[in-house]
PDB file of N, CA and C in Angstrom:
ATOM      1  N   UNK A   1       0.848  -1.171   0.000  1.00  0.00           N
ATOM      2  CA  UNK A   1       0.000   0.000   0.000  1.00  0.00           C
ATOM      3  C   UNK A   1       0.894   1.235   0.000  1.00  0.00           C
ATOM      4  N   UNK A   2       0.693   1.770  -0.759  1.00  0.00           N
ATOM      5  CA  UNK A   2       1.666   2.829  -0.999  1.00  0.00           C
ATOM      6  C   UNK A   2       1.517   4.361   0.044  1.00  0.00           C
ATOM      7  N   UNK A   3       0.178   4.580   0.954  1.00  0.00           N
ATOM      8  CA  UNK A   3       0.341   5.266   2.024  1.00  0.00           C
ATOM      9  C   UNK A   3       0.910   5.038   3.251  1.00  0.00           C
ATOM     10  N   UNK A   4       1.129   3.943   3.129  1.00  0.00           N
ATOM     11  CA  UNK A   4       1.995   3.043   4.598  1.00  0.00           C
ATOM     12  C   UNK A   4       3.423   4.388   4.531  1.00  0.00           C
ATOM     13  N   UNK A   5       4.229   4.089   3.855  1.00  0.00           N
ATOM     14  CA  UNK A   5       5.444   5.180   4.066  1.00  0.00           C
ATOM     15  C   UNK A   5       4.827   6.546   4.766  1.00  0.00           C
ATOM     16  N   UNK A   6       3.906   7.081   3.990  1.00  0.00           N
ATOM     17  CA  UNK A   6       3.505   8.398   4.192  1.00  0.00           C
ATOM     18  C   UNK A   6       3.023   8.509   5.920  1.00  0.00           C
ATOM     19  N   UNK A   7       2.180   7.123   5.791  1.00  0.00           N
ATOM     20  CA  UNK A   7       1.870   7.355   7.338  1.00  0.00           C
ATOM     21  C   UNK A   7       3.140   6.954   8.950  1.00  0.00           C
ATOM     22  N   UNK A   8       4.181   6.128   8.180  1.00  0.00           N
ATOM     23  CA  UNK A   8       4.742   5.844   8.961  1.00  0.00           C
ATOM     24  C   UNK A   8       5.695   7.465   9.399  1.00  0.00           C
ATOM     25  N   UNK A   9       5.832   8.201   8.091  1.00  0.00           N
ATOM     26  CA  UNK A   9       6.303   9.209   8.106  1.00  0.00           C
ATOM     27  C   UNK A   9       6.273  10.145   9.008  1.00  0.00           C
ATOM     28  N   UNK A  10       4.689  10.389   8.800  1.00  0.00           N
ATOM     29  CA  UNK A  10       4.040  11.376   9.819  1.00  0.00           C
ATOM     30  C   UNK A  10       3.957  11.039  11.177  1.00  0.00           C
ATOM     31  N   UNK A  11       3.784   9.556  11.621  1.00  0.00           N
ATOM     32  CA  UNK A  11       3.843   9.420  12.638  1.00  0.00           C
ATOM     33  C   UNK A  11       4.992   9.364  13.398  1.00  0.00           C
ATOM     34  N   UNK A  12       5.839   9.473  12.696  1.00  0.00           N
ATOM     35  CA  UNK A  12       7.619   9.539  13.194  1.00  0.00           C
ATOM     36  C   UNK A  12       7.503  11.028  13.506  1.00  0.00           C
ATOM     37  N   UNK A  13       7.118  12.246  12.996  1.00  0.00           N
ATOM     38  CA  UNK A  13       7.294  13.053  13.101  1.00  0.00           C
ATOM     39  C   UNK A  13       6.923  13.865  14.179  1.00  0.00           C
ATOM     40  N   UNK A  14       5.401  13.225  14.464  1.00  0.00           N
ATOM     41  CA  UNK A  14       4.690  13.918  15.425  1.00  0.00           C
ATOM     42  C   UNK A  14       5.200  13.185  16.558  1.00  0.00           C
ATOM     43  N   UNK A  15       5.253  11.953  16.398  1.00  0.00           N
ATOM     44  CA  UNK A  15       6.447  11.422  17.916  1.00  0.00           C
ATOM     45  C   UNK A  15       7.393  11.977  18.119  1.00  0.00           C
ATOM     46  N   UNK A  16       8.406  12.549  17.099  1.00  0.00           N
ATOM     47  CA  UNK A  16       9.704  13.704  17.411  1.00  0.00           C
ATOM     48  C   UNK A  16       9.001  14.525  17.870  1.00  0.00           C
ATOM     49  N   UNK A  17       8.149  15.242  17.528  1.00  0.00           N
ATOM     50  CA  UNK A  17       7.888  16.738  18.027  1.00  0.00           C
ATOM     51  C   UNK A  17       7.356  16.459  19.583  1.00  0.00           C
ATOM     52  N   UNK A  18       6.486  15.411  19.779  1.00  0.00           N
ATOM     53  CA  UNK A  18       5.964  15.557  20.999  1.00  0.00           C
ATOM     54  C   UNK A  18       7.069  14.729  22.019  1.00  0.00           C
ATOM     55  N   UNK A  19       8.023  14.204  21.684  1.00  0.00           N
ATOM     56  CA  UNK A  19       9.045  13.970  22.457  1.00  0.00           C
ATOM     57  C   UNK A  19       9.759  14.850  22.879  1.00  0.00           C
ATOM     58  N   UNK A  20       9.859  15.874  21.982  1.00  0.00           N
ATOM     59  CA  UNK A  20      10.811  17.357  21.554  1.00  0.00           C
ATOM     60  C   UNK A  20      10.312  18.343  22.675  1.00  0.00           C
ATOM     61  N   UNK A  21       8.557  18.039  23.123  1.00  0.00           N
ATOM     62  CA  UNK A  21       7.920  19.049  23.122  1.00  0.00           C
ATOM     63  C   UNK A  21       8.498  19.981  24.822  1.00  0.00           C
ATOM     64  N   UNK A  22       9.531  19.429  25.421  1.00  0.00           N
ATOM     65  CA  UNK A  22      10.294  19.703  26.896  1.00  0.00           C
ATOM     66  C   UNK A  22      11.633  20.466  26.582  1.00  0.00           C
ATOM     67  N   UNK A  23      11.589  20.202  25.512  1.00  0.00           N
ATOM     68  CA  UNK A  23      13.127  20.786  24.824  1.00  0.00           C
ATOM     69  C   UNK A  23      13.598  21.918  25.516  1.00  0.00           C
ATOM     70  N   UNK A  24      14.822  22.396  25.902  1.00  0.00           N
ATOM     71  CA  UNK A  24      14.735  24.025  26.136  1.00  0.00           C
ATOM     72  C   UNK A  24      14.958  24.916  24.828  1.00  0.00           C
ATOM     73  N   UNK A  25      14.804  25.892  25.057  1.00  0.00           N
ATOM     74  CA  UNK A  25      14.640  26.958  24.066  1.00  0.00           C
ATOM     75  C   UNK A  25      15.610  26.809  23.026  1.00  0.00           C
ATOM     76  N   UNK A  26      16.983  26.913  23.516  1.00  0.00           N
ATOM     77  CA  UNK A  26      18.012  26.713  22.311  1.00  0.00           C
ATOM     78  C   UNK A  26      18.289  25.826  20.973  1.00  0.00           C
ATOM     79  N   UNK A  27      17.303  24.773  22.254  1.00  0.00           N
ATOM     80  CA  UNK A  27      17.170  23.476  20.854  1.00  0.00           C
ATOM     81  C   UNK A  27      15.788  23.538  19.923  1.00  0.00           C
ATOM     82  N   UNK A  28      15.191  24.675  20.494  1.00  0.00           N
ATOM     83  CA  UNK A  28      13.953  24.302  19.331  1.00  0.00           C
ATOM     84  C   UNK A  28      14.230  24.671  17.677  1.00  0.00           C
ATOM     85  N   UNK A  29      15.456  25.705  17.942  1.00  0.00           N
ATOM     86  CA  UNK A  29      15.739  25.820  16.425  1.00  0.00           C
ATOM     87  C   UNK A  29      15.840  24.670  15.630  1.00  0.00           C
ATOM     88  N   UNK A  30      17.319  23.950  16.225  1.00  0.00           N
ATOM     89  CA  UNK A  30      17.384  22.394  15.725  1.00  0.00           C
ATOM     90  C   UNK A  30      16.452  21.340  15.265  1.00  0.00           C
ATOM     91  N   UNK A  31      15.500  21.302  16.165  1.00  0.00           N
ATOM     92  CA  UNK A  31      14.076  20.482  16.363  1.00  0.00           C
ATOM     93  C   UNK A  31      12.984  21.283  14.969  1.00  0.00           C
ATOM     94  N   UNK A  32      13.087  22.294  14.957  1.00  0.00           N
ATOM     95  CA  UNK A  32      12.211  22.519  14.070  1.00  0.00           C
ATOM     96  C   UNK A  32      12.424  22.438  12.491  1.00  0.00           C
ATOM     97  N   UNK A  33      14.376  23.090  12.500  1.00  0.00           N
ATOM     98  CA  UNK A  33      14.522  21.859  11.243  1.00  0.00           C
ATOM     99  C   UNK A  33      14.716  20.697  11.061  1.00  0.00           C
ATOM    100  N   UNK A  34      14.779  19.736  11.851  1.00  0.00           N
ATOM    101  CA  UNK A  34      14.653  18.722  11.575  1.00  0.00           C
ATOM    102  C   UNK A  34      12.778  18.374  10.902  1.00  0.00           C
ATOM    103  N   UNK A  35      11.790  18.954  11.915  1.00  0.00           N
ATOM    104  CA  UNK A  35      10.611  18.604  11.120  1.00  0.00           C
ATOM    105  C   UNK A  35      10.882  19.195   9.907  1.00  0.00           C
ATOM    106  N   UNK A  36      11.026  20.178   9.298  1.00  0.00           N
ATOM    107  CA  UNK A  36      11.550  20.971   8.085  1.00  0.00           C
ATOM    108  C   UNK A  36      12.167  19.645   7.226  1.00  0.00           C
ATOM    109  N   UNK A  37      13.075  18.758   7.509  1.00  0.00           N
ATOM    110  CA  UNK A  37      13.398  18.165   6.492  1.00  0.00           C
ATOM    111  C   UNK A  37      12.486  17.071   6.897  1.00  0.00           C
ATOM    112  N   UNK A  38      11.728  16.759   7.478  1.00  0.00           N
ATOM    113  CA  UNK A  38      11.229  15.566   7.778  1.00  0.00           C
ATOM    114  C   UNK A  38       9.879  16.057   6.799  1.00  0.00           C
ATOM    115  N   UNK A  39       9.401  17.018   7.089  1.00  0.00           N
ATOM    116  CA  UNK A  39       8.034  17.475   6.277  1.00  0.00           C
ATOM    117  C   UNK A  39       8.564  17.165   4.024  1.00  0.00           C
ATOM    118  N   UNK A  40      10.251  17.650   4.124  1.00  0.00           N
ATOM    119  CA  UNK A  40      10.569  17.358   2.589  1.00  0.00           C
ATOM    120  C   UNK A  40      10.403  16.196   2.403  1.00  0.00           C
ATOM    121  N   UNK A  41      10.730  14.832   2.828  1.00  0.00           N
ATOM    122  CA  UNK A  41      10.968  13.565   3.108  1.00  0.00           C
ATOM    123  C   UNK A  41       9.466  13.300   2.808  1.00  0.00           C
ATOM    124  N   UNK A  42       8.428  13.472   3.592  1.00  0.00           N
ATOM    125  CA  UNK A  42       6.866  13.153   3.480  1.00  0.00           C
ATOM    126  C   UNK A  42       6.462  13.995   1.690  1.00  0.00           C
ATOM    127  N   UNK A  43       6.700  14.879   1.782  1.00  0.00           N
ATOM    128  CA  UNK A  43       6.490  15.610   0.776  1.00  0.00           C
ATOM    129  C   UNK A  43       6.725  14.838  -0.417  1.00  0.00           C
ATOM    130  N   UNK A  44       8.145  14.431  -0.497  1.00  0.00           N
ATOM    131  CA  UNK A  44       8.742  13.471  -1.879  1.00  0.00           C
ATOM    132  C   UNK A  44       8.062  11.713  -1.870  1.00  0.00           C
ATOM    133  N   UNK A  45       7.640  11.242  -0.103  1.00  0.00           N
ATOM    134  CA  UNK A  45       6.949  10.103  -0.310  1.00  0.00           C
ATOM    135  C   UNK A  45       5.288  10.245  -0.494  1.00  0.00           C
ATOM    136  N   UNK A  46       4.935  11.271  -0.918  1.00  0.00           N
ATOM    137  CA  UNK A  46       3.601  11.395  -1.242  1.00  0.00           C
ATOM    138  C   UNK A  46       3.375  12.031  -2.540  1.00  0.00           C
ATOM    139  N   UNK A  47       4.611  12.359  -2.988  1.00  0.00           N
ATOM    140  CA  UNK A  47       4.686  12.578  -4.567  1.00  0.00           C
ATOM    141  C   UNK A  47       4.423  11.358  -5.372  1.00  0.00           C
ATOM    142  N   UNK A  48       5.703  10.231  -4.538  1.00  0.00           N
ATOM    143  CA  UNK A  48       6.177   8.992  -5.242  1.00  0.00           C
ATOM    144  C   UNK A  48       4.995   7.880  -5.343  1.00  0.00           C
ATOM    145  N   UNK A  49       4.183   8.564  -4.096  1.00  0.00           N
ATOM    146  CA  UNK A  49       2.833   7.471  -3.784  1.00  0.00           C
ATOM    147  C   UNK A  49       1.844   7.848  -5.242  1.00  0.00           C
ATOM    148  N   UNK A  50       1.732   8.859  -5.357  1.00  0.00           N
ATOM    149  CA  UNK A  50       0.799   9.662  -5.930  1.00  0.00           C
ATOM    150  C   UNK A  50       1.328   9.120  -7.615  1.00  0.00           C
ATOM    151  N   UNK A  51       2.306   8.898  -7.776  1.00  0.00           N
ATOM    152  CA  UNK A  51       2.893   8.771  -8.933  1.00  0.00           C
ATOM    153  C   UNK A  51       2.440   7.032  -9.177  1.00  0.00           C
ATOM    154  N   UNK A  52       3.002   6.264  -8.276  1.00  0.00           N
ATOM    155  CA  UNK A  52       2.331   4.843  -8.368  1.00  0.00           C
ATOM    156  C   UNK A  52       1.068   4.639  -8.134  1.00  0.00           C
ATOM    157  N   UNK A  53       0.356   5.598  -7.631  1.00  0.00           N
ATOM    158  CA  UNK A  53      -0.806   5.354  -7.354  1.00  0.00           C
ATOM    159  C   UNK A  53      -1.518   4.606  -8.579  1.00  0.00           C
ATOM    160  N   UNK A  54      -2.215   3.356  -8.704  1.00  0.00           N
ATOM    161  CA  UNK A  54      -3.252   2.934  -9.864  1.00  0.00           C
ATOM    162  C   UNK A  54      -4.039   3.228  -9.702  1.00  0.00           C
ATOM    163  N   UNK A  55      -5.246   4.378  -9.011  1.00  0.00           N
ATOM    164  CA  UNK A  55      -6.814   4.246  -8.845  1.00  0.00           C
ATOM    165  C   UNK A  55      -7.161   4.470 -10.406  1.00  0.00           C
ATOM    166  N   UNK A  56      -8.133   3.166 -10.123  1.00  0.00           N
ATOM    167  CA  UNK A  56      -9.448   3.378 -11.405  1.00  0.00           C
ATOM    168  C   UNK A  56     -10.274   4.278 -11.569  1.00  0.00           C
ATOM    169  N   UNK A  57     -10.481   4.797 -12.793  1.00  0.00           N
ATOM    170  CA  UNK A  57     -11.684   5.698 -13.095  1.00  0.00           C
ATOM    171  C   UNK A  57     -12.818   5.396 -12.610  1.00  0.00           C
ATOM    172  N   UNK A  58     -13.360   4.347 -12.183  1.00  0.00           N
ATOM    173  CA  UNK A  58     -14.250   3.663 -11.763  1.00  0.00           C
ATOM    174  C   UNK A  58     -14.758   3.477  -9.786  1.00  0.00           C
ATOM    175  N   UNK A  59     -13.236   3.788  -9.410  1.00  0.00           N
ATOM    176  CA  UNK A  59     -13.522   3.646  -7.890  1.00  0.00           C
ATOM    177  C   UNK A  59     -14.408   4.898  -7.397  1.00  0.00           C
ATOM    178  N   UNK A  60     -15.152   4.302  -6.063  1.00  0.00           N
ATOM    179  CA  UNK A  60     -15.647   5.681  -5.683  1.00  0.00           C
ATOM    180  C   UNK A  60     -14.909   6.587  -4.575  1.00  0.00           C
ATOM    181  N   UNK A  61     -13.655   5.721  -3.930  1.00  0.00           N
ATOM    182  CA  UNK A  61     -12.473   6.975  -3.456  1.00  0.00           C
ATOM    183  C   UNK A  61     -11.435   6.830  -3.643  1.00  0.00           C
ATOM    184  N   UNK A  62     -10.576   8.065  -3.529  1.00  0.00           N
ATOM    185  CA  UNK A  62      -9.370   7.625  -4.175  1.00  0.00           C
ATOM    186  C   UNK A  62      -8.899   8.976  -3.124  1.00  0.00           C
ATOM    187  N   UNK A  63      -7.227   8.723  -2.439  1.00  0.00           N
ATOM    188  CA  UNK A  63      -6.715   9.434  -1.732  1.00  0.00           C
ATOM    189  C   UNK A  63      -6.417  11.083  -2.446  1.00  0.00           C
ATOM    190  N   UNK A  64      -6.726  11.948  -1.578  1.00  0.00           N
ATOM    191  CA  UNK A  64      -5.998  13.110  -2.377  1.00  0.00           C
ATOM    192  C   UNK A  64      -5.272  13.818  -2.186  1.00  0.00           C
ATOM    193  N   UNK A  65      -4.223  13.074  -2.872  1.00  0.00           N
ATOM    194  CA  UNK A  65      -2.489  13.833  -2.928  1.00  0.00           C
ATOM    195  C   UNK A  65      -2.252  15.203  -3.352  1.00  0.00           C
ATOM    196  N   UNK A  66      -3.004  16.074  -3.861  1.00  0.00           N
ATOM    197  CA  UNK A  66      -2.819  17.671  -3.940  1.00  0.00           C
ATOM    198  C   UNK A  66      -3.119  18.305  -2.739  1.00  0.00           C
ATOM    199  N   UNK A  67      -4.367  17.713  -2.154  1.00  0.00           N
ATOM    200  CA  UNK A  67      -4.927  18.172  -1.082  1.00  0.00           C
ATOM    201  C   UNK A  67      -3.661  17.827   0.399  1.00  0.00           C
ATOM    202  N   UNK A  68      -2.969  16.746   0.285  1.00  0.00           N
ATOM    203  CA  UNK A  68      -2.306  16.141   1.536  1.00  0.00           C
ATOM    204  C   UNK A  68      -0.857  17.049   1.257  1.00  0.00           C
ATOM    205  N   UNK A  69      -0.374  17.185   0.117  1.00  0.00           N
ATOM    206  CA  UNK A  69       0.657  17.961  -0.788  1.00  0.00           C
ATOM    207  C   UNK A  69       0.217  19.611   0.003  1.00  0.00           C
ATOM    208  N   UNK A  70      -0.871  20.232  -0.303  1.00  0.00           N
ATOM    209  CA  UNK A  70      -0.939  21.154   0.519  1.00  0.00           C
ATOM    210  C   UNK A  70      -0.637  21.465   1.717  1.00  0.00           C
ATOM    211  N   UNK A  71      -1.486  20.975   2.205  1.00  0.00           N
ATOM    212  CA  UNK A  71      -1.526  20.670   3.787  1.00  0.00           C
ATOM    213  C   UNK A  71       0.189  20.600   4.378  1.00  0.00           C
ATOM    214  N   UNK A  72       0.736  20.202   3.557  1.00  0.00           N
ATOM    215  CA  UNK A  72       2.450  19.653   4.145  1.00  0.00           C
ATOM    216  C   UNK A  72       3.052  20.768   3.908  1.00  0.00           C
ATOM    217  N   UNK A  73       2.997  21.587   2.697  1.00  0.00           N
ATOM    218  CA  UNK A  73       3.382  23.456   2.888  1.00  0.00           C
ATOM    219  C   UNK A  73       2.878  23.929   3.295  1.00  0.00           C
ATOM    220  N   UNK A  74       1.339  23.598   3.598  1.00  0.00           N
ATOM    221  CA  UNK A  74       0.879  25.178   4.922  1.00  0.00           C
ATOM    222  C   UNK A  74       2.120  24.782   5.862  1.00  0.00           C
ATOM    223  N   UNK A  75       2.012  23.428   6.882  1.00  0.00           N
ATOM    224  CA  UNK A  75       2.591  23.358   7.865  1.00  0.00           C
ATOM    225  C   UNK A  75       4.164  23.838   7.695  1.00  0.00           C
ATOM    226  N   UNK A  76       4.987  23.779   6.638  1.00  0.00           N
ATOM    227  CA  UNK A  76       6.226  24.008   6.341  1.00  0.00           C
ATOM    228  C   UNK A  76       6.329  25.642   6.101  1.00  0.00           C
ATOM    229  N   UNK A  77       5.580  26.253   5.666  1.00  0.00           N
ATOM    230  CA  UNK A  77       5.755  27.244   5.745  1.00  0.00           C
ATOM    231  C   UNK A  77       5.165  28.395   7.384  1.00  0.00           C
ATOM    232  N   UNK A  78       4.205  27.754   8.073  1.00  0.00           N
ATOM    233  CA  UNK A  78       4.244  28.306   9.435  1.00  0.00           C
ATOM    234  C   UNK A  78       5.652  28.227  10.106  1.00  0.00           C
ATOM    235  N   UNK A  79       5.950  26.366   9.840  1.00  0.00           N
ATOM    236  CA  UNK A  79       7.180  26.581  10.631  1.00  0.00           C
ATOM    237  C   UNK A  79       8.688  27.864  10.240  1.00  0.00           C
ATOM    238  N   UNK A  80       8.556  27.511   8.867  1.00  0.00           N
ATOM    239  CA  UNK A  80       9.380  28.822   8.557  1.00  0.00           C
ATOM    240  C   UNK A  80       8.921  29.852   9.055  1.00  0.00           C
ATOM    241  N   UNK A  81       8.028  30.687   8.953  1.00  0.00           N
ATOM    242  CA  UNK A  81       7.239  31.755   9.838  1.00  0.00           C
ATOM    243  C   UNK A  81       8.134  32.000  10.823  1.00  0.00           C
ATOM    244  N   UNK A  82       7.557  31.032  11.848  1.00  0.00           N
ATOM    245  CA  UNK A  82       8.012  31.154  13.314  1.00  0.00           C
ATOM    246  C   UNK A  82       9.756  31.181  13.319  1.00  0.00           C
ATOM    247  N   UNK A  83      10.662  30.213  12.264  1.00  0.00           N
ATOM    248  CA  UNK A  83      11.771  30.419  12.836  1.00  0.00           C
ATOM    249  C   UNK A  83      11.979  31.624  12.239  1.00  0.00           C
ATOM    250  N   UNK A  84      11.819  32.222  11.268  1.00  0.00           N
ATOM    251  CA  UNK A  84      12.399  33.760  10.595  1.00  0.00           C
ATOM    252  C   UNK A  84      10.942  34.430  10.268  1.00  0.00           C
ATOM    253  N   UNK A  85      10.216  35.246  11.263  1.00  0.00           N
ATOM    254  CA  UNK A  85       9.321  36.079  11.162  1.00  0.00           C
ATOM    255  C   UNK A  85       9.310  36.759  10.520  1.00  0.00           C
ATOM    256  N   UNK A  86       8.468  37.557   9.668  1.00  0.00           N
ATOM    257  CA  UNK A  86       8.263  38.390   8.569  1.00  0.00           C
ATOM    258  C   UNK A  86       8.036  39.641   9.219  1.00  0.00           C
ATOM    259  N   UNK A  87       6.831  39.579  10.626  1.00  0.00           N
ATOM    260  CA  UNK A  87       6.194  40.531  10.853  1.00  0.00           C
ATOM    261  C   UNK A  87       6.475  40.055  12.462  1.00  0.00           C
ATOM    262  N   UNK A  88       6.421  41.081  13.612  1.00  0.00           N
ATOM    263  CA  UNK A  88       6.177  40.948  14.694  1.00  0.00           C
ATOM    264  C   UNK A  88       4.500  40.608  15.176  1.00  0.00           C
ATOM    265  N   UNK A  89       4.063  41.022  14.772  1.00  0.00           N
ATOM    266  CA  UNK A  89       2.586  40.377  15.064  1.00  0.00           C
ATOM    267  C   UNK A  89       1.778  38.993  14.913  1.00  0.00           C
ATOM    268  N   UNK A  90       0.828  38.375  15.072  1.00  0.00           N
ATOM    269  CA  UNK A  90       1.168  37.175  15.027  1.00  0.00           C
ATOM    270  C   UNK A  90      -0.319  36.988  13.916  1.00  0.00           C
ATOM    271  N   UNK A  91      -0.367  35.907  12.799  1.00  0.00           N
ATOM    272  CA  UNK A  91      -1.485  36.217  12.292  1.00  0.00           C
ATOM    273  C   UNK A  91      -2.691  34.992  12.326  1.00  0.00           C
ATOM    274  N   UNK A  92      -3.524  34.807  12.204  1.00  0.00           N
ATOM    275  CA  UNK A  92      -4.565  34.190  12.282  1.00  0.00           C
ATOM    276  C   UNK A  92      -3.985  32.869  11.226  1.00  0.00           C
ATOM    277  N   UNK A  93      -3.842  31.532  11.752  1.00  0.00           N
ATOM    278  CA  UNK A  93      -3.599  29.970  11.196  1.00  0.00           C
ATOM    279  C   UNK A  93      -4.855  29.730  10.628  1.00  0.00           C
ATOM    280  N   UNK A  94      -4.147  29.075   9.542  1.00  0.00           N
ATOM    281  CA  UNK A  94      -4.881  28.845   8.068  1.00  0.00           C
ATOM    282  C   UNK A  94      -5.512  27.252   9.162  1.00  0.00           C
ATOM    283  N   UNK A  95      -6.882  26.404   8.712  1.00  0.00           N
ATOM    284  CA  UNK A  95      -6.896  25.242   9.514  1.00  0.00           C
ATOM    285  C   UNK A  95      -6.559  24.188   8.411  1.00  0.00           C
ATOM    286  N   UNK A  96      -5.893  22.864   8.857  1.00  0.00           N
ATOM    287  CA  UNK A  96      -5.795  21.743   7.563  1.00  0.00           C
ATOM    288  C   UNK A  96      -6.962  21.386   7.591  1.00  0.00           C
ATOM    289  N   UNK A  97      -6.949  20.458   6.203  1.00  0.00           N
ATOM    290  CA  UNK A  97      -8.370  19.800   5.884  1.00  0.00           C
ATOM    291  C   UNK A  97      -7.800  18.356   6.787  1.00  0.00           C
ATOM    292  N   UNK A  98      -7.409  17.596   6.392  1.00  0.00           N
ATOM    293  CA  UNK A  98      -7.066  16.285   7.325  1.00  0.00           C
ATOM    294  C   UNK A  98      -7.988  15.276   6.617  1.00  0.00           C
ATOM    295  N   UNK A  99      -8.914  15.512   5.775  1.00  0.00           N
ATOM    296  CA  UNK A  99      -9.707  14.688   4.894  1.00  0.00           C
ATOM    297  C   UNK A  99      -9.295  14.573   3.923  1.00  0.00           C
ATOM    298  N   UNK A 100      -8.648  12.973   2.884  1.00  0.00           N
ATOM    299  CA  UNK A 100      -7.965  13.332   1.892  1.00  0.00           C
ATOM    300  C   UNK A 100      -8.722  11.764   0.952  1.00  0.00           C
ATOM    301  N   UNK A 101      -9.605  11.837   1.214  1.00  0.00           N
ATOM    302  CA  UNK A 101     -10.416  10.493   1.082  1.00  0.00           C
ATOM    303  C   UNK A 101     -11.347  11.495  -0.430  1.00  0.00           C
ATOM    304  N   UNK A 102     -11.200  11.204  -1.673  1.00  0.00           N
ATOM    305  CA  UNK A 102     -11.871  12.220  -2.336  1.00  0.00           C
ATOM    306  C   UNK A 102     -13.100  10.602  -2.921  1.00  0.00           C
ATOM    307  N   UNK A 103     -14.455  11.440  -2.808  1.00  0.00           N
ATOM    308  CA  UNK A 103     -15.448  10.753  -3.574  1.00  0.00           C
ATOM    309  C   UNK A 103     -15.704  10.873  -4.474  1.00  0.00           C
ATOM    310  N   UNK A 104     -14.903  10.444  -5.627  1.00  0.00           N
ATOM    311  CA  UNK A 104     -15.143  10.114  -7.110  1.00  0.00           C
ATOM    312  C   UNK A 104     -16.558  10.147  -7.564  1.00  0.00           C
ATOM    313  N   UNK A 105     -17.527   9.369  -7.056  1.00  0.00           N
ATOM    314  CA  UNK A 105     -19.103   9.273  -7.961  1.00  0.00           C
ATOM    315  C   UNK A 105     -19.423  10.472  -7.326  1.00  0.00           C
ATOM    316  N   UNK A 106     -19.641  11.364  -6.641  1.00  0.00           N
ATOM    317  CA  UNK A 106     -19.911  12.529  -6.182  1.00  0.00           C
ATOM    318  C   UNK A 106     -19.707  13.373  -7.024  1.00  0.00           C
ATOM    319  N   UNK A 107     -18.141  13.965  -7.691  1.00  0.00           N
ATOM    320  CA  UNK A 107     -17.478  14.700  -8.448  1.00  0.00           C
ATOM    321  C   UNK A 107     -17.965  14.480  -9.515  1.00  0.00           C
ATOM    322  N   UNK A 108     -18.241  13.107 -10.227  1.00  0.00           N
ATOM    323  CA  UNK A 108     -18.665  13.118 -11.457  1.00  0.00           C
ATOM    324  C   UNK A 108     -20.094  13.088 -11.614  1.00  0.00           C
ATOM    325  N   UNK A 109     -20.546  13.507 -10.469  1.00  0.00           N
ATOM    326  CA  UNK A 109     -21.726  13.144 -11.074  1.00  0.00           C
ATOM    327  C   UNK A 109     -22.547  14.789 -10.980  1.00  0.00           C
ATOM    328  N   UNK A 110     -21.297  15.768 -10.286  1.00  0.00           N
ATOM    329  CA  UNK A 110     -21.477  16.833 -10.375  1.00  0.00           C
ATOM    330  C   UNK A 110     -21.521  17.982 -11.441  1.00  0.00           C
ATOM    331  N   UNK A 111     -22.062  18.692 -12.076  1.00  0.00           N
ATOM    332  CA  UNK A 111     -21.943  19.754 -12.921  1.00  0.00           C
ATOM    333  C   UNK A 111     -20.500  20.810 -13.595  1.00  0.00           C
TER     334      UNK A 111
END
């Protein structure tokens, strides 16, 4: 199954971070690039998924890799945010979708 990587991915990640999450201050720089390359890593195994992916024209779901592809630069780019701020103020977070399950007979059967 070609989301197995992706998920083992993410779940490596969010176990770093919430292991991380006692860290003292100095190390959060470190810690946050590391998710930084860990988010590239997910990024390129959800390209590669997306690329092998076989769904049929015919199924009624099929994962959605633009949508999960997003979602992985919002989060990559907050974290950039926070380590090199643009602005001193802080601005209102975009929310992820976290739903990547797309319903095919729905879409097509739409206008």
């Amino acid at each position: 199954m070609p989301t197995t990587p992706i998920r083992c991915s993410l779940l490596f990640m969010l176990a770093t971070i919430h292991l991380n999450s006692d860290a003292a201050p100095a190390d959060e720089q470190a810690h946050l690039s590391l998710v930084r390359q860990q988010l590239d890593v997910i990024e390129r195994l959800t390209a590669q998924a997306e690329r092998s992916s076989n769904a049929q024209p015919n199924e009624r779901y099929r994962f959605d890799y633009p949508q999960m592809i997003q979602d992985i630069q919002r989060i990559r780019q907050g974290v950039q945010g926070y380590l090199s701020p643009s602005r001193a103020q802080p601005r209102a977070p975009t929310e992820l979708v976290g739903d990547y399950r797309l319903d095919t007979s729905s879409a097509e059967s739409s206008p």
